[in-house]
Protein backbone atom coordinates (compact mmCIF):
# COMPACT_ATOMS: atom_id res chain seq x y z
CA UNK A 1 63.19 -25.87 8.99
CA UNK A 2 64.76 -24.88 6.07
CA UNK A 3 62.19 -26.04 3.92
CA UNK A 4 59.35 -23.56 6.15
CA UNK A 5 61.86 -20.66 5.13
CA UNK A 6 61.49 -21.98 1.55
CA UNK A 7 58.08 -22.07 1.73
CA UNK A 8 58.13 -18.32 3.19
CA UNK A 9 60.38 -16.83 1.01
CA UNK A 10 58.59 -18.16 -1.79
CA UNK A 11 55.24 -16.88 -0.85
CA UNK A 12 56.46 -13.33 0.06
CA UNK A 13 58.29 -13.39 -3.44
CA UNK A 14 54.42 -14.26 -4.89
CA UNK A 15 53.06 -11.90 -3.31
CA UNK A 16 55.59 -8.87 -3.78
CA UNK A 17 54.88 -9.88 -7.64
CA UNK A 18 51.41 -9.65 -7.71
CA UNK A 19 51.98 -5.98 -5.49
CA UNK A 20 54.45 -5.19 -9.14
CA UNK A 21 51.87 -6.83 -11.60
CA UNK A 22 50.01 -4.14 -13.40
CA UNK A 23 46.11 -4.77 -12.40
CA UNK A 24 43.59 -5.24 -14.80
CA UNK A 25 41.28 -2.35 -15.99
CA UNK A 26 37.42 -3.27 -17.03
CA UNK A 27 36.84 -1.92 -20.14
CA UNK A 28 33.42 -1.49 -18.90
CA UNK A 29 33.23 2.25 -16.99
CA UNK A 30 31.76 1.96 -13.58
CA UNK A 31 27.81 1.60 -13.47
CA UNK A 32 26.15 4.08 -13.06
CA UNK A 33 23.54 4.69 -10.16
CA UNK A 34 21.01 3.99 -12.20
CA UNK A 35 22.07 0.95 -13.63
CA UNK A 36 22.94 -0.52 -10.25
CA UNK A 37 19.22 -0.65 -9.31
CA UNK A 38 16.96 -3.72 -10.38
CA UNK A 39 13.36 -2.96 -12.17
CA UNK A 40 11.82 -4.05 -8.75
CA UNK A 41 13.79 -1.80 -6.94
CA UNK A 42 13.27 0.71 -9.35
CA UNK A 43 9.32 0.77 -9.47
CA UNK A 44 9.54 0.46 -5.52
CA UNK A 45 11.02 4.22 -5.62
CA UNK A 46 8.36 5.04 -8.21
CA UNK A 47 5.78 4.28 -6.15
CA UNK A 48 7.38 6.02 -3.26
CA UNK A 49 7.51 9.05 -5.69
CA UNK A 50 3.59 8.48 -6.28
CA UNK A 51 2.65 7.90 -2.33
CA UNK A 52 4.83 11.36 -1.47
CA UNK A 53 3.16 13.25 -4.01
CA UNK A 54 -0.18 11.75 -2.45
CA UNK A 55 0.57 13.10 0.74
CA UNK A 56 1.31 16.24 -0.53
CA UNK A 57 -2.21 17.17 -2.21
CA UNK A 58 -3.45 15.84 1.34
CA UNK A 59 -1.65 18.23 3.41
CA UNK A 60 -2.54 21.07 0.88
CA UNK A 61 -6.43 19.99 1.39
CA UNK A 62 -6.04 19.68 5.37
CA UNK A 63 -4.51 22.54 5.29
CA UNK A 64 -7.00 24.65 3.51
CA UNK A 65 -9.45 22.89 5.68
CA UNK A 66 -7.99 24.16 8.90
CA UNK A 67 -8.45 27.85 7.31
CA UNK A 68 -12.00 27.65 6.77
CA UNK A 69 -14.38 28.16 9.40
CA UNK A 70 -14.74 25.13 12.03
CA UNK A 71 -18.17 26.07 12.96
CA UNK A 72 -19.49 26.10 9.50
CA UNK A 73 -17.75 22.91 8.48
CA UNK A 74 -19.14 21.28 11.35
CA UNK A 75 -22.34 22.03 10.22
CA UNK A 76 -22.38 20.70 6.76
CA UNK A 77 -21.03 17.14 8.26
CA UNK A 78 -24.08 17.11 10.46
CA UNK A 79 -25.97 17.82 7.64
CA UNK A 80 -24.61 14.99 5.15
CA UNK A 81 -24.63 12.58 8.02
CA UNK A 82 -28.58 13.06 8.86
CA UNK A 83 -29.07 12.88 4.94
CA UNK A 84 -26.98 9.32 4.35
CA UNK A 85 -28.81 8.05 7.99
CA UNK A 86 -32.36 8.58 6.11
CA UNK A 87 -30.87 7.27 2.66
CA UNK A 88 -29.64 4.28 4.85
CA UNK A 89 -33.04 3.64 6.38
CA UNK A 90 -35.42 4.47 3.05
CA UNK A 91 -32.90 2.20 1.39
CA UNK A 92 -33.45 -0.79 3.70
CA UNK A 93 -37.10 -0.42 4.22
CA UNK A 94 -37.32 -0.71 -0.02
CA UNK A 95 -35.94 -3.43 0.21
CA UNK A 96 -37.33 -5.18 2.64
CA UNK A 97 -40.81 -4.12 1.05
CA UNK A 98 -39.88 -5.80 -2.43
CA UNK A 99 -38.54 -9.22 -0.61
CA UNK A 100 -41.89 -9.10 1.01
CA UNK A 101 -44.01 -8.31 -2.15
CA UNK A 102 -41.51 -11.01 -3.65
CA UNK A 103 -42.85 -13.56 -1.01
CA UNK A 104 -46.83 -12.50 -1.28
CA UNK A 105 -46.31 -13.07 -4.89
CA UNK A 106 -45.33 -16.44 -5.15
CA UNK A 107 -47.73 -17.53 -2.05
CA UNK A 108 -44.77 -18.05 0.12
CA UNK A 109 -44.95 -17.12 3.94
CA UNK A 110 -42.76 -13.92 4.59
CA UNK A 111 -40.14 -15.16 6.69
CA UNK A 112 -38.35 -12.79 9.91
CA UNK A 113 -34.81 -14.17 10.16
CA UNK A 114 -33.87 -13.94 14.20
CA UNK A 115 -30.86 -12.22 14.96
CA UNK A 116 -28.96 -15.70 15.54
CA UNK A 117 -29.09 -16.07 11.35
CA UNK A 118 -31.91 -18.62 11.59
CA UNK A 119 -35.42 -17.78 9.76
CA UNK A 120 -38.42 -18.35 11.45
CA UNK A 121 -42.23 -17.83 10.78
CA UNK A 122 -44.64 -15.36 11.89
C-alpha cells in the first residue's frame, strides 16, 4: 500500500508542477480568419459571392417584370413562340430537302427512316 501512496503523491506533486510551470507562448500571433481558411475553401466562398450576386440581378429583372404589364408581356411570348415554331419547321424541311437533293445526286434511293431508327425504302 505504501508504495500506491508513493505512486500518488508523486503524481499529484507532477502535476501541481506543471499547474506552477510558466506555459509556453508561440511567438507566432494567433491566425487570423483569413489565414485559417484553405484556397479551396476560400474560392468555395468566392463562388458563393458570385452565385448571390447572380441572384440578385435576377430578382431585380423579375421584379421589373412583375411591374410591367402581364397582358402585353403575354403577348410578345406568343409572338416569339409562333416565330421559333415556323423557324423550327422551315429549318427541318431545308434540311431534309438538301439530304434528298444529296441522295438524287449521287443516284442513291432517298431513304424514310421508320420511327423505330431503322431506314427503309420507298
Amino acid at each position: 500500500m505504501s508504495s500506491s501512496l508513493r505512486r500518488n503523491k508523486s503524481s499529484t506533486a507532477k502535476s501541481q508542477h506543471a499547474k506552477d510551470a510558466p506555459t509556453s507562448v508561440p511567438s507566432d500571433p494567433a491566425p487570423t480568419a483569413a489565414q485559417k481558411i484553405s484556397a479551396l475553401e476560400n474560392e468555395l466562398l468566392d463562388e458563393y459571392t458570385r452565385l448571390d450576386n447572380i441572384m440578385k440581378r435576377i430578382r431585380k429583372k423579375l421584379l421589373n417584370l412583375a411591374g410591367e404589364d402581364l397582358l402585353r408581356t403575354t403577348e410578345l411570348l406568343g409572338e416569339m413562340e409562333k416565330k421559333s415554331a415556323l423557324i423550327s419547321t422551315l429549318l427541318k424541311s431545308s434540311v431534309y430537302s438538301i439530304v434528298l437533293q444529296q441522295q438524287v445526286h449521287t443516284g442513291d434511293e432517298p431513304t424514310v427512316q421508320n420511327p423505330s431508327g431503322a431506314e427503309g425504302g420507298p
